[in-house]
C-alpha atoms as a PDB file:
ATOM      1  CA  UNK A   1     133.003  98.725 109.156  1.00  0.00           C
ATOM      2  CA  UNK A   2     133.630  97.690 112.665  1.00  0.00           C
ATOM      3  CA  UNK A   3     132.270  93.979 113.860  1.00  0.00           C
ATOM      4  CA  UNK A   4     132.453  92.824 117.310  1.00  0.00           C
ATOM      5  CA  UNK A   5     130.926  89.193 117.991  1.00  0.00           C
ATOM      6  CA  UNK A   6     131.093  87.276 121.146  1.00  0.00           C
ATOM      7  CA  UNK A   7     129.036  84.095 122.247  1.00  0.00           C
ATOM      8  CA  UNK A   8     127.162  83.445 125.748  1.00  0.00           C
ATOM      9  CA  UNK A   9     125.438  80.063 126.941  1.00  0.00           C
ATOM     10  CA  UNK A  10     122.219  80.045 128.325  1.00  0.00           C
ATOM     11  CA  UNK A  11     119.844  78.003 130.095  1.00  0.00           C
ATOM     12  CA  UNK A  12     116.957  77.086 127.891  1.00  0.00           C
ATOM     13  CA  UNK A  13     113.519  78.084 127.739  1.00  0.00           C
ATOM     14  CA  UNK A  14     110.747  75.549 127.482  1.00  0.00           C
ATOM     15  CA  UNK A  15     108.204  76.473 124.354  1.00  0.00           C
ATOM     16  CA  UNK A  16     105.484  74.900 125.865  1.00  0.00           C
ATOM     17  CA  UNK A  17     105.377  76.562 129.059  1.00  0.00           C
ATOM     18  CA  UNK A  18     106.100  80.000 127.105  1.00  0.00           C
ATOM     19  CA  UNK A  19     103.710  79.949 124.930  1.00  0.00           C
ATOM     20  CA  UNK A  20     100.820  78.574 127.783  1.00  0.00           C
ATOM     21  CA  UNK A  21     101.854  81.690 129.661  1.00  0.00           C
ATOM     22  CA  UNK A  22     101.705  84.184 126.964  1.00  0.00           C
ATOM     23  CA  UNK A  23      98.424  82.697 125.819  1.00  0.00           C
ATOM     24  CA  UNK A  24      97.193  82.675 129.342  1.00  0.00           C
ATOM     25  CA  UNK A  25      98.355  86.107 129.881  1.00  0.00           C
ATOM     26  CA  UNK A  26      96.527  87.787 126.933  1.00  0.00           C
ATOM     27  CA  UNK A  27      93.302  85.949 128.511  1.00  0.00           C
ATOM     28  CA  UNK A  28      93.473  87.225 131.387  1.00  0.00           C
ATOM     29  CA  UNK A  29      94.221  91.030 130.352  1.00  0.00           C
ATOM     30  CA  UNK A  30      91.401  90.472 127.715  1.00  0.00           C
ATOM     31  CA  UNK A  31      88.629  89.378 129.838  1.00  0.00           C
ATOM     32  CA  UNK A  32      89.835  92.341 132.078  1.00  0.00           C
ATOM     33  CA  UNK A  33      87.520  95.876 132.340  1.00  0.00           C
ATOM     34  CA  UNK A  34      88.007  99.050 133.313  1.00  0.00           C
ATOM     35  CA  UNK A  35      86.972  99.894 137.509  1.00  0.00           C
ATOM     36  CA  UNK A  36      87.098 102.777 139.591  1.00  0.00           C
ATOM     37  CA  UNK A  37      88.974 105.396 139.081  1.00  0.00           C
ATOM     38  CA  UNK A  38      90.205 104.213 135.569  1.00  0.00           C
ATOM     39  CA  UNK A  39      92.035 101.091 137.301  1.00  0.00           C
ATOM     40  CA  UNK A  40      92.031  98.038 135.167  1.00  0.00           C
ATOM     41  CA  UNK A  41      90.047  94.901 136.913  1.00  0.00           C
ATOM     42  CA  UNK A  42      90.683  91.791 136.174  1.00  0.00           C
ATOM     43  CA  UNK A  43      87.569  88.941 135.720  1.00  0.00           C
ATOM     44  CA  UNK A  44      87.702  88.203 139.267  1.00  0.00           C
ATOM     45  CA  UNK A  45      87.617  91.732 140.487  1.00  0.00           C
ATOM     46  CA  UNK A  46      91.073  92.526 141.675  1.00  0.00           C
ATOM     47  CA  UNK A  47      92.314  95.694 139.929  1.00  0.00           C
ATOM     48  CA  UNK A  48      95.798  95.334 138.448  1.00  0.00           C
ATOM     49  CA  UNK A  49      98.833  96.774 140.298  1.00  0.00           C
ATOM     50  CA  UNK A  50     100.293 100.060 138.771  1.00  0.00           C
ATOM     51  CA  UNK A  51      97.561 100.278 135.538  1.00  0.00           C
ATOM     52  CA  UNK A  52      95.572 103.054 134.834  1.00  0.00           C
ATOM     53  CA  UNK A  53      93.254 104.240 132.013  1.00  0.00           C
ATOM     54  CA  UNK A  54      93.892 107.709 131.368  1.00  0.00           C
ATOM     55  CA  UNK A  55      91.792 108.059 128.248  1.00  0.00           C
ATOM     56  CA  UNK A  56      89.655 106.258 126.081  1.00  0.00           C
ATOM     57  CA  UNK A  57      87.747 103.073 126.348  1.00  0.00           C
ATOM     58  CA  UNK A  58      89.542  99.936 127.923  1.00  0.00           C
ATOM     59  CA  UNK A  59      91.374  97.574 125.322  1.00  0.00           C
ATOM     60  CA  UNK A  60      90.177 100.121 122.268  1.00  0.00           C
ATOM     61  CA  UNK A  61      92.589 101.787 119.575  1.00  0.00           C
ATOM     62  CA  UNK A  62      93.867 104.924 121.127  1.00  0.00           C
ATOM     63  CA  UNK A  63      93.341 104.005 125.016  1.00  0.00           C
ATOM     64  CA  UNK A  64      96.042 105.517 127.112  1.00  0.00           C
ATOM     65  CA  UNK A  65      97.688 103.922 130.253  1.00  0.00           C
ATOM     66  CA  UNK A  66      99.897 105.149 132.255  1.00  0.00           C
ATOM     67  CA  UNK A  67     100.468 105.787 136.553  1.00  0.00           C
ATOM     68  CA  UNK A  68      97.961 108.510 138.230  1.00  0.00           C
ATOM     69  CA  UNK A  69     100.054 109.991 141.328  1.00  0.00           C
ATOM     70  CA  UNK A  70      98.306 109.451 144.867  1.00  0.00           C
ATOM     71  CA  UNK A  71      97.177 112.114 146.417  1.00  0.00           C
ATOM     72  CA  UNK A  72      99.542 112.150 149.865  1.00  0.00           C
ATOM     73  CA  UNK A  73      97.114 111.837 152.612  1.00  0.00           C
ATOM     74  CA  UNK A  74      98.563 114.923 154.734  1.00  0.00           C
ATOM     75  CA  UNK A  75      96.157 118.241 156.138  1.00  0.00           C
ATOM     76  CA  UNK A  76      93.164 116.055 156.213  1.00  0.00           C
ATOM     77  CA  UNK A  77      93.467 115.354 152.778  1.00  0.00           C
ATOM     78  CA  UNK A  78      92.847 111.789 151.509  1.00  0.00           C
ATOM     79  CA  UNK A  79      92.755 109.844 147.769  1.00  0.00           C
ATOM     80  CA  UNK A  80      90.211 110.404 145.325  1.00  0.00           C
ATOM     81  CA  UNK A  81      89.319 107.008 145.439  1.00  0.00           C
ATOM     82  CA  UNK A  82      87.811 107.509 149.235  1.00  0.00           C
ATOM     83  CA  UNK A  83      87.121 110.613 148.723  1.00  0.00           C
ATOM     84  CA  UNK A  84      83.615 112.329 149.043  1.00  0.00           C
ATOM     85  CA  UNK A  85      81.340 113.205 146.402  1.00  0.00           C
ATOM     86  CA  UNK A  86      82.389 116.956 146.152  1.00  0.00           C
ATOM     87  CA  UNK A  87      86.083 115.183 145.425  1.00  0.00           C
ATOM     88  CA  UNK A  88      87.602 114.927 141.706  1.00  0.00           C
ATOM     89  CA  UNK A  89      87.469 111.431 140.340  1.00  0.00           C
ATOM     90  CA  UNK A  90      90.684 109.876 139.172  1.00  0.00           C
ATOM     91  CA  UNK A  91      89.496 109.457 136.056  1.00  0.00           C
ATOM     92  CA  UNK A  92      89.105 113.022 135.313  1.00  0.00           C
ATOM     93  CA  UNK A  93      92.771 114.102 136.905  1.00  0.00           C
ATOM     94  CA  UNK A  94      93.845 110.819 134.278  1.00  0.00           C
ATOM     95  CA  UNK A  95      92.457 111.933 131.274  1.00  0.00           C
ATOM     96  CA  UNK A  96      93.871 115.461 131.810  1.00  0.00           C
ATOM     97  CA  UNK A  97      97.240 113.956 132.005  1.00  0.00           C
ATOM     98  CA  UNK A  98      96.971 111.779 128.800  1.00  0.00           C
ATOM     99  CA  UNK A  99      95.293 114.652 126.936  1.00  0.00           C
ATOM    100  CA  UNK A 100      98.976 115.471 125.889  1.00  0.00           C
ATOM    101  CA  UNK A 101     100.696 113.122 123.386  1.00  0.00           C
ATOM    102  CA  UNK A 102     103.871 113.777 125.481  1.00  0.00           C
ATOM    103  CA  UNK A 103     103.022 112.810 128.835  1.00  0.00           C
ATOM    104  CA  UNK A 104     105.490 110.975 130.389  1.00  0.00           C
ATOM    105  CA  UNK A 105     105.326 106.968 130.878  1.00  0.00           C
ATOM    106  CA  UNK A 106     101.889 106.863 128.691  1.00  0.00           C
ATOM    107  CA  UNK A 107     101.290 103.921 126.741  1.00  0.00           C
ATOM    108  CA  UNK A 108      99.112 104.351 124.197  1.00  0.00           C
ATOM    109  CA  UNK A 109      97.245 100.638 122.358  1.00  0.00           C
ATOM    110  CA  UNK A 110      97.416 100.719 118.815  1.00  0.00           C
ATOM    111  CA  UNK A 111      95.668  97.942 117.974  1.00  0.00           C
ATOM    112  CA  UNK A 112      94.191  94.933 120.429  1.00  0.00           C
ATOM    113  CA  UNK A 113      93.697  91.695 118.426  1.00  0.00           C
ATOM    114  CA  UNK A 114      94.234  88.844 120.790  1.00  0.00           C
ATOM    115  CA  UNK A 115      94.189  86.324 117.552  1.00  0.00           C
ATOM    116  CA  UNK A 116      96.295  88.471 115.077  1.00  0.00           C
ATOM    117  CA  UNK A 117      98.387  91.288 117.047  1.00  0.00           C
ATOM    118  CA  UNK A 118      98.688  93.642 119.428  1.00  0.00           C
ATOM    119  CA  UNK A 119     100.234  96.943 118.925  1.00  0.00           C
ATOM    120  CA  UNK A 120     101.532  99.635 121.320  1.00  0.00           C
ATOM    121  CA  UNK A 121     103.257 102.842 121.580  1.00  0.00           C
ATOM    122  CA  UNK A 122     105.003 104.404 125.065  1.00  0.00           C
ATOM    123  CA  UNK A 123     105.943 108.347 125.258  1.00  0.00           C
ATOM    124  CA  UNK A 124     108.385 108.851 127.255  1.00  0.00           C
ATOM    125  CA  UNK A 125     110.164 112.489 128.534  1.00  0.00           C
ATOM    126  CA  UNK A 126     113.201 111.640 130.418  1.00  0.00           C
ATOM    127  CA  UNK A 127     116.328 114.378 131.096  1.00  0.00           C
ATOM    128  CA  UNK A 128     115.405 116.433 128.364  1.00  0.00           C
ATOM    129  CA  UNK A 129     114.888 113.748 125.878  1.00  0.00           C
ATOM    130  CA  UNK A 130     111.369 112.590 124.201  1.00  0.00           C
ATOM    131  CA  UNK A 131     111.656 109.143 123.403  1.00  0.00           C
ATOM    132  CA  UNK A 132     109.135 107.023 121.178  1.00  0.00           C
ATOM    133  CA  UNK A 133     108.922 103.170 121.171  1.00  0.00           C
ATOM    134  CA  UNK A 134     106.771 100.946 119.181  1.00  0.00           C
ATOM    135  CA  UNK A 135     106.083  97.414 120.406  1.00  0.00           C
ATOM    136  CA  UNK A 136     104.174  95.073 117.891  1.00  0.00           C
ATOM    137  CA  UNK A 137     103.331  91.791 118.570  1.00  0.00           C
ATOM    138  CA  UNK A 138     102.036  88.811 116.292  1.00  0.00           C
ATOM    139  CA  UNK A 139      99.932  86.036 117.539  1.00  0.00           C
ATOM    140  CA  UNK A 140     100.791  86.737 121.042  1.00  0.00           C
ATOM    141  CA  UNK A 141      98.348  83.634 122.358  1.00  0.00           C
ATOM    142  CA  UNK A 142     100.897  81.854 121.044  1.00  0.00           C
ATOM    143  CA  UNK A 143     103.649  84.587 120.303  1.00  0.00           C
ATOM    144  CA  UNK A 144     105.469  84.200 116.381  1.00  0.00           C
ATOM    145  CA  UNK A 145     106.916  87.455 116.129  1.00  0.00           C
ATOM    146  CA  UNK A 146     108.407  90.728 118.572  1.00  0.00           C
ATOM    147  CA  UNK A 147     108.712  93.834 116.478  1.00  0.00           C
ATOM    148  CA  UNK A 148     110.402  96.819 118.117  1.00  0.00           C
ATOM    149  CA  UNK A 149     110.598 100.703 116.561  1.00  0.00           C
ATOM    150  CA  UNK A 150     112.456 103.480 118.497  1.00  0.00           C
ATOM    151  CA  UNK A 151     113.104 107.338 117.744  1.00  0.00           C
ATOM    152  CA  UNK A 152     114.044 109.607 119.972  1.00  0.00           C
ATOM    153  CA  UNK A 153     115.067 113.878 120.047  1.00  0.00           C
ATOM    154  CA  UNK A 154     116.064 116.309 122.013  1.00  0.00           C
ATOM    155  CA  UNK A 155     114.006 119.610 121.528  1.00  0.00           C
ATOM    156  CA  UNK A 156     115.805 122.131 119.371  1.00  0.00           C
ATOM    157  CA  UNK A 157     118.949 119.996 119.971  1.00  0.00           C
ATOM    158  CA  UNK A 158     119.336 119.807 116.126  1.00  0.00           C
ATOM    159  CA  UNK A 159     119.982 116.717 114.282  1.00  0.00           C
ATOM    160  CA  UNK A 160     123.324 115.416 116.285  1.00  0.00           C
ATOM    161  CA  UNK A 161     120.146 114.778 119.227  1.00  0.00           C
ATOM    162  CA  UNK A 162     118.217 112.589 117.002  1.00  0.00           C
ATOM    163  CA  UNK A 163     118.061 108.585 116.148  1.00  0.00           C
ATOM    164  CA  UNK A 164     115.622 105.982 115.532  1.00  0.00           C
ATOM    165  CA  UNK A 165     116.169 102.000 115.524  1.00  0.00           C
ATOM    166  CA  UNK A 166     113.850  98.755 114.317  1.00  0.00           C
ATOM    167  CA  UNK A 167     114.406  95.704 115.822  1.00  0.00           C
ATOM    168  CA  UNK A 168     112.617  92.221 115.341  1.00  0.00           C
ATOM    169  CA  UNK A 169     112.353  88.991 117.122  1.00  0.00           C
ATOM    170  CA  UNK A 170     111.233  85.913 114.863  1.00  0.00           C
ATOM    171  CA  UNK A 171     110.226  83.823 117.741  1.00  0.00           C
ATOM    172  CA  UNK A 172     109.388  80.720 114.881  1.00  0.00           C
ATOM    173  CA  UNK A 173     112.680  81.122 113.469  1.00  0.00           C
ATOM    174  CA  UNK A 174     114.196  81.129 116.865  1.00  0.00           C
ATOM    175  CA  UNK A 175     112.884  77.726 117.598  1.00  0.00           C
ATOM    176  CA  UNK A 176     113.696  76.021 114.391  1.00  0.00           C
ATOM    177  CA  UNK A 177     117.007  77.007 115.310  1.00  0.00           C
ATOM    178  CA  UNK A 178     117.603  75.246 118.682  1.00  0.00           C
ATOM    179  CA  UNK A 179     115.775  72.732 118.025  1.00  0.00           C
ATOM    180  CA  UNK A 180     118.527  71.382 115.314  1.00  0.00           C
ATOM    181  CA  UNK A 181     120.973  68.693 116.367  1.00  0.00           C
ATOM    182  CA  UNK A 182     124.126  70.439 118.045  1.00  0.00           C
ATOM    183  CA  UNK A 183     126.040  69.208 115.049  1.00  0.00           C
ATOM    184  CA  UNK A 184     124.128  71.183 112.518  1.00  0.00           C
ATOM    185  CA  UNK A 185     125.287  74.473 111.035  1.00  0.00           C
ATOM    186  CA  UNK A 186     124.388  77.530 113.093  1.00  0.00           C
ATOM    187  CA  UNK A 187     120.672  79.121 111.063  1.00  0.00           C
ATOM    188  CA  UNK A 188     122.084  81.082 107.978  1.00  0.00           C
ATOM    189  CA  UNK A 189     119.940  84.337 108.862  1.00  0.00           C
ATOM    190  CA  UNK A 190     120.009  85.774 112.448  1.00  0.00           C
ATOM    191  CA  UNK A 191     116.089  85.441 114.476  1.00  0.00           C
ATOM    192  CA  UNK A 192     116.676  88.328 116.767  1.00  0.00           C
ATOM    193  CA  UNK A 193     118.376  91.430 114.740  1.00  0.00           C
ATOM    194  CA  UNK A 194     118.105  95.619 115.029  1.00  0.00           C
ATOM    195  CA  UNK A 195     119.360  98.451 113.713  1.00  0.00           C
ATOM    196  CA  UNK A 196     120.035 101.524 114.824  1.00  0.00           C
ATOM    197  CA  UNK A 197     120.759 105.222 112.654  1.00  0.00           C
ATOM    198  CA  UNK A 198     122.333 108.222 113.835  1.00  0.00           C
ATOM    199  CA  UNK A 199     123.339 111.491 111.796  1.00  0.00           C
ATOM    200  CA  UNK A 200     127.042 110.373 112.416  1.00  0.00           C
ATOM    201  CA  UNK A 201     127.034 106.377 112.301  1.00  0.00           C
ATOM    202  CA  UNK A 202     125.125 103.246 112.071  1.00  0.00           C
ATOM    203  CA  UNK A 203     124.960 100.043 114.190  1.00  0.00           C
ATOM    204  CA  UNK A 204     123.071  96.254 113.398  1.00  0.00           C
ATOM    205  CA  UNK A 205     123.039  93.830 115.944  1.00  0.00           C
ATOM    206  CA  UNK A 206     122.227  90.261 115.926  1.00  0.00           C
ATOM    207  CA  UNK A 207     121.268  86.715 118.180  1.00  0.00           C
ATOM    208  CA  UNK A 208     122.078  83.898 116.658  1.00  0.00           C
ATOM    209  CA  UNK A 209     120.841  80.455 118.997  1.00  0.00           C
ATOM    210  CA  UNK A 210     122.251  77.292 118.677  1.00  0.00           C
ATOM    211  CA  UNK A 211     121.927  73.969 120.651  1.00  0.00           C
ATOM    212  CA  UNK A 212     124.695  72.823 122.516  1.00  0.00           C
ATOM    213  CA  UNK A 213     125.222  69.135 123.962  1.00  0.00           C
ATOM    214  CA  UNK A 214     123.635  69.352 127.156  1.00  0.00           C
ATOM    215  CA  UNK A 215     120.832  70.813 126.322  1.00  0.00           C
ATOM    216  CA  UNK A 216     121.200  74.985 126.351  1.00  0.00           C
ATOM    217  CA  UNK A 217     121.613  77.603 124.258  1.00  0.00           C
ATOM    218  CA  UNK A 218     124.856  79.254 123.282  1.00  0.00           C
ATOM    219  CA  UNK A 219     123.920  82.454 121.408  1.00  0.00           C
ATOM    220  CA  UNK A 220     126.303  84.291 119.240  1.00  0.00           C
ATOM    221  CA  UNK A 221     125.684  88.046 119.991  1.00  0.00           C
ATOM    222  CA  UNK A 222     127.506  90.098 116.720  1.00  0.00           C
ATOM    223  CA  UNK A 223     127.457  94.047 116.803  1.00  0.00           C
ATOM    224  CA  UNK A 224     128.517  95.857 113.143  1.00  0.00           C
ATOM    225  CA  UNK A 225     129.384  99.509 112.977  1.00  0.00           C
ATOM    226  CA  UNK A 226     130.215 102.170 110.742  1.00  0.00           C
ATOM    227  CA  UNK A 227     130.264 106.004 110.010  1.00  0.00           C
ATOM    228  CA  UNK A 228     128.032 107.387 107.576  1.00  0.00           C
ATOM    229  CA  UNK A 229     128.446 109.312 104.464  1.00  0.00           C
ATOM    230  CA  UNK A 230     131.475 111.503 104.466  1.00  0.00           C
ATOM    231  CA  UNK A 231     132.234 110.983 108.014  1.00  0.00           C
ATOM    232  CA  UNK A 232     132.904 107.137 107.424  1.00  0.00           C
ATOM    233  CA  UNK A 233     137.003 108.031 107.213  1.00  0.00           C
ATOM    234  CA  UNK A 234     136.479 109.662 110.595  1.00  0.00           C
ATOM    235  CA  UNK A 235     134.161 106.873 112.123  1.00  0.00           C
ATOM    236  CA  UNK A 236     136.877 103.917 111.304  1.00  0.00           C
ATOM    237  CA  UNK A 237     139.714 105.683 113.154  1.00  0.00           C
ATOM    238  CA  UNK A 238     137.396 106.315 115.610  1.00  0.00           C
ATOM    239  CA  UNK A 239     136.671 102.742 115.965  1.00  0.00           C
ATOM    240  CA  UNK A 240     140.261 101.988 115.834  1.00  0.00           C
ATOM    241  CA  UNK A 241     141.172 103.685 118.556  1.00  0.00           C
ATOM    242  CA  UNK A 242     137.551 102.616 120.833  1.00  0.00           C
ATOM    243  CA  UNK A 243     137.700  99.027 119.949  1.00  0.00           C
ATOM    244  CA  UNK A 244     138.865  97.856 122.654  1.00  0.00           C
ATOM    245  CA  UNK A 245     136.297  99.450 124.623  1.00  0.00           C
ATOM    246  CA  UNK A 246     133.553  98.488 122.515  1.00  0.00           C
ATOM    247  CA  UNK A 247     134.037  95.263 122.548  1.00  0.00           C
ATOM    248  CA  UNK A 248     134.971  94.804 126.549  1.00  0.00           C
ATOM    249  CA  UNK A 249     131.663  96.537 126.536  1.00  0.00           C
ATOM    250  CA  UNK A 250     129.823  94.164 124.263  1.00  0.00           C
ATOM    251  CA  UNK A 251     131.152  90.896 125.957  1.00  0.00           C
ATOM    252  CA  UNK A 252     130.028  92.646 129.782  1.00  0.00           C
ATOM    253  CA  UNK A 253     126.387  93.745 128.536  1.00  0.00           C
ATOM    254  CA  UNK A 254     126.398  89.907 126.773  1.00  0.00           C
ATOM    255  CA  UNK A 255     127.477  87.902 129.933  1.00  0.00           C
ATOM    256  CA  UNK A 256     125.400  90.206 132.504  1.00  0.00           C
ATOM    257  CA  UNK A 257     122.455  89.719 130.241  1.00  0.00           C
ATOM    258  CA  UNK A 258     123.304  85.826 130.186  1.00  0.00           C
ATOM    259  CA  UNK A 259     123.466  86.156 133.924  1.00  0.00           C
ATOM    260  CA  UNK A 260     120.290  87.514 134.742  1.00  0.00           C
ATOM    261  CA  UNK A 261     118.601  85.090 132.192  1.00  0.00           C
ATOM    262  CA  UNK A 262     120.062  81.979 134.109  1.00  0.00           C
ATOM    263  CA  UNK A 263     119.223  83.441 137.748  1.00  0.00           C
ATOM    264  CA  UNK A 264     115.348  83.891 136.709  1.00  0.00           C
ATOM    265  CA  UNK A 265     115.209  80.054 135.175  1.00  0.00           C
ATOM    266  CA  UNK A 266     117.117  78.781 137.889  1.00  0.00           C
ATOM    267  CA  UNK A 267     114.500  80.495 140.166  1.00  0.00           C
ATOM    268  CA  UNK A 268     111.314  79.271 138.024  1.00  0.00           C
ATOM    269  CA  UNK A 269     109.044  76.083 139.010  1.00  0.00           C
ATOM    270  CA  UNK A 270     106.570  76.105 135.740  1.00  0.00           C
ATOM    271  CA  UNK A 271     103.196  75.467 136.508  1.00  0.00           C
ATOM    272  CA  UNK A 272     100.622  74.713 133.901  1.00  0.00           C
ATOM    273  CA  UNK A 273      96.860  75.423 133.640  1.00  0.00           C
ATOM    274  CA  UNK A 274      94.763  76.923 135.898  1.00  0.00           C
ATOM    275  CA  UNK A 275      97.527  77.206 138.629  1.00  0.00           C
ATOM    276  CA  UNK A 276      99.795  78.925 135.452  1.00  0.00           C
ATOM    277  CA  UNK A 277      96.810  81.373 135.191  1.00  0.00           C
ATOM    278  CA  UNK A 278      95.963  81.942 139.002  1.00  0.00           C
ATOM    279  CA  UNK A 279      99.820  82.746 139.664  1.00  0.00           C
ATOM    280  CA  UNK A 280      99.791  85.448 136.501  1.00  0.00           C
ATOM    281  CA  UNK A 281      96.730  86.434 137.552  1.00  0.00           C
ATOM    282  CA  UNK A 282      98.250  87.043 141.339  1.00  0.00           C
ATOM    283  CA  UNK A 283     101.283  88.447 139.901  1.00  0.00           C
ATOM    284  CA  UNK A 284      99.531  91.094 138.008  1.00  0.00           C
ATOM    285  CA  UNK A 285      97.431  91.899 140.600  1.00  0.00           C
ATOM    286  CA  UNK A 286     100.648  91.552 143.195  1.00  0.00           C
ATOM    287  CA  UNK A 287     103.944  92.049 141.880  1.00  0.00           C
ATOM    288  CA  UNK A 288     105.934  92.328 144.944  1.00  0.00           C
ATOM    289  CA  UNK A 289     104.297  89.421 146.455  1.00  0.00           C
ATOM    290  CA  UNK A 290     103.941  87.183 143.816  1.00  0.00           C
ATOM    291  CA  UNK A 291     105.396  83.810 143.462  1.00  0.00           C
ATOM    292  CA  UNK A 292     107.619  81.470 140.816  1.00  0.00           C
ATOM    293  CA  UNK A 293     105.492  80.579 138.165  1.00  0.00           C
END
């Protein structure tokens, strides 16, 4: 077995404001309906940017989401939306393409609990691969746990074009552990860990968080690897020879990751309350335009 480890610091995240804004989040999406054309409209009346029902009833087990295409307005022709009554409603082109389990980008809802969990599931075809991910989420007004499930194949690519991977984020455990003293012992079991199988090897990865002296995180990224069954002879001279590479590539994906985290908290003003709700409200609604919560 191969293990590559290397440790980032991070600005930290307030568990107050993250928790308001998940909590006020999942309000707003589930006093949402479903509009025209099988957009999704928020209380107010403002549909959110880039959602579409493509089958099945809004915020039910087995709805389907996903992007409808516009219809280019060229040779007189114009959207369904504004369309005239002879025209084909969005809806209908929608369902058609989430009729098929493998339609790309659809995101199917598993199960929409505000107080308990929310599940979901995204098909995704994407050069020549059909991917699967799972997304479950416990308690997410005021989130506990991330659980994350992954498969993928490659049609009639045989088993060498096939792997699946679990990964889970214990956001209480997470917590406990920066909120000990910096002196204290890093947690003995990671929060954030996942796995990953292939025919030829397997891989575990693992966040560990811990408080440092002025107040942010340092996080202790560790990547294990090793061949499977027979092949494990093969897989640690493999390693031998790619560790180098491996783990220049674990400590750029760690630090670029660490960068991007500290840009967007650098760039956040928290708000709290009803202007935290109106400005997740505008941002689903506006994306592009929206501004620093």
């Amino acid at each position: 077995m191969a293990r590559f480890a290397h440790t980032v610091t991070v600005a930290a995240l307030d568990r107050g404001w993250f928790e308001e804004a998940a909590g006020a989040l999942v309000d707003l999406l589930d006093a949402s309906r479903e509009g025209p054309g099988g957009s999704v409209v928020l209380a107010d009346g403002r549909p959110v940017e880039g959602l579409r029902l493509l089958k099945g009833r809004h915020l039910r087990p087995g709805a389907r989401y996903g992007e409808v295409p516009a219809v280019p307005e060229e040779a007189g022709e114009v959207p369904v939306e504004h369309a005239g009554a002879e025209a084909v409603p969005v809806e209908h082109a929608g369902a058609e393409a989430g009729d098929s389990p493998d339609a790309p980008q659809a995101v199917v809802l598993r199960t929409w609990r505000p107080s308990h969990s929310v599940e979901a599931e995204s098909l995704i075809e994407e050069d020549g691969m059909s991917l699967k991910v799972g997304l479950r989420l416990s308690e997410p007004r005021r989130p506990r746990a991330v659980e994350l499930s992954l498969s993928g194949h490659k049609p009639g690519g045989g088993s060498l074009y096939r792997f699946s991977g679990r990964g889970k984020a214990d956001l209480a455990a997470w917590w406990a552990a920066v909120d000990r003293l910096p002196s204290a012992p890093p947690a003995a079991r990671a929060p954030v860990s996942g796995r990953a199988v292939h025919r030829l090897a397997k891989a575990r990865l693992t966040l560990t968080p811990r408080p440092a002296e002025d107040g942010s995180w340092r996080i202790t990224v560790v990547l294990s690897m090793r061949g499977r069954w027979l092949l494990r002879p093969v897989g640690a001279v493999v390693l031998f020879f790619a560790r180098g590479p491996v783990e220049r590539g674990l400590r750029e994906a760690a630090e670029s990751a660490a960068g991007e985290w500290n840009t967007a908290l650098a760039e956040l003003t928290p708000s709290h309350g009803e202007a935290l709700r109106a400005e997740i409200a505008d941002a689903l609604v506006n994306p592009d335009g929206a501004t620093t919560l």
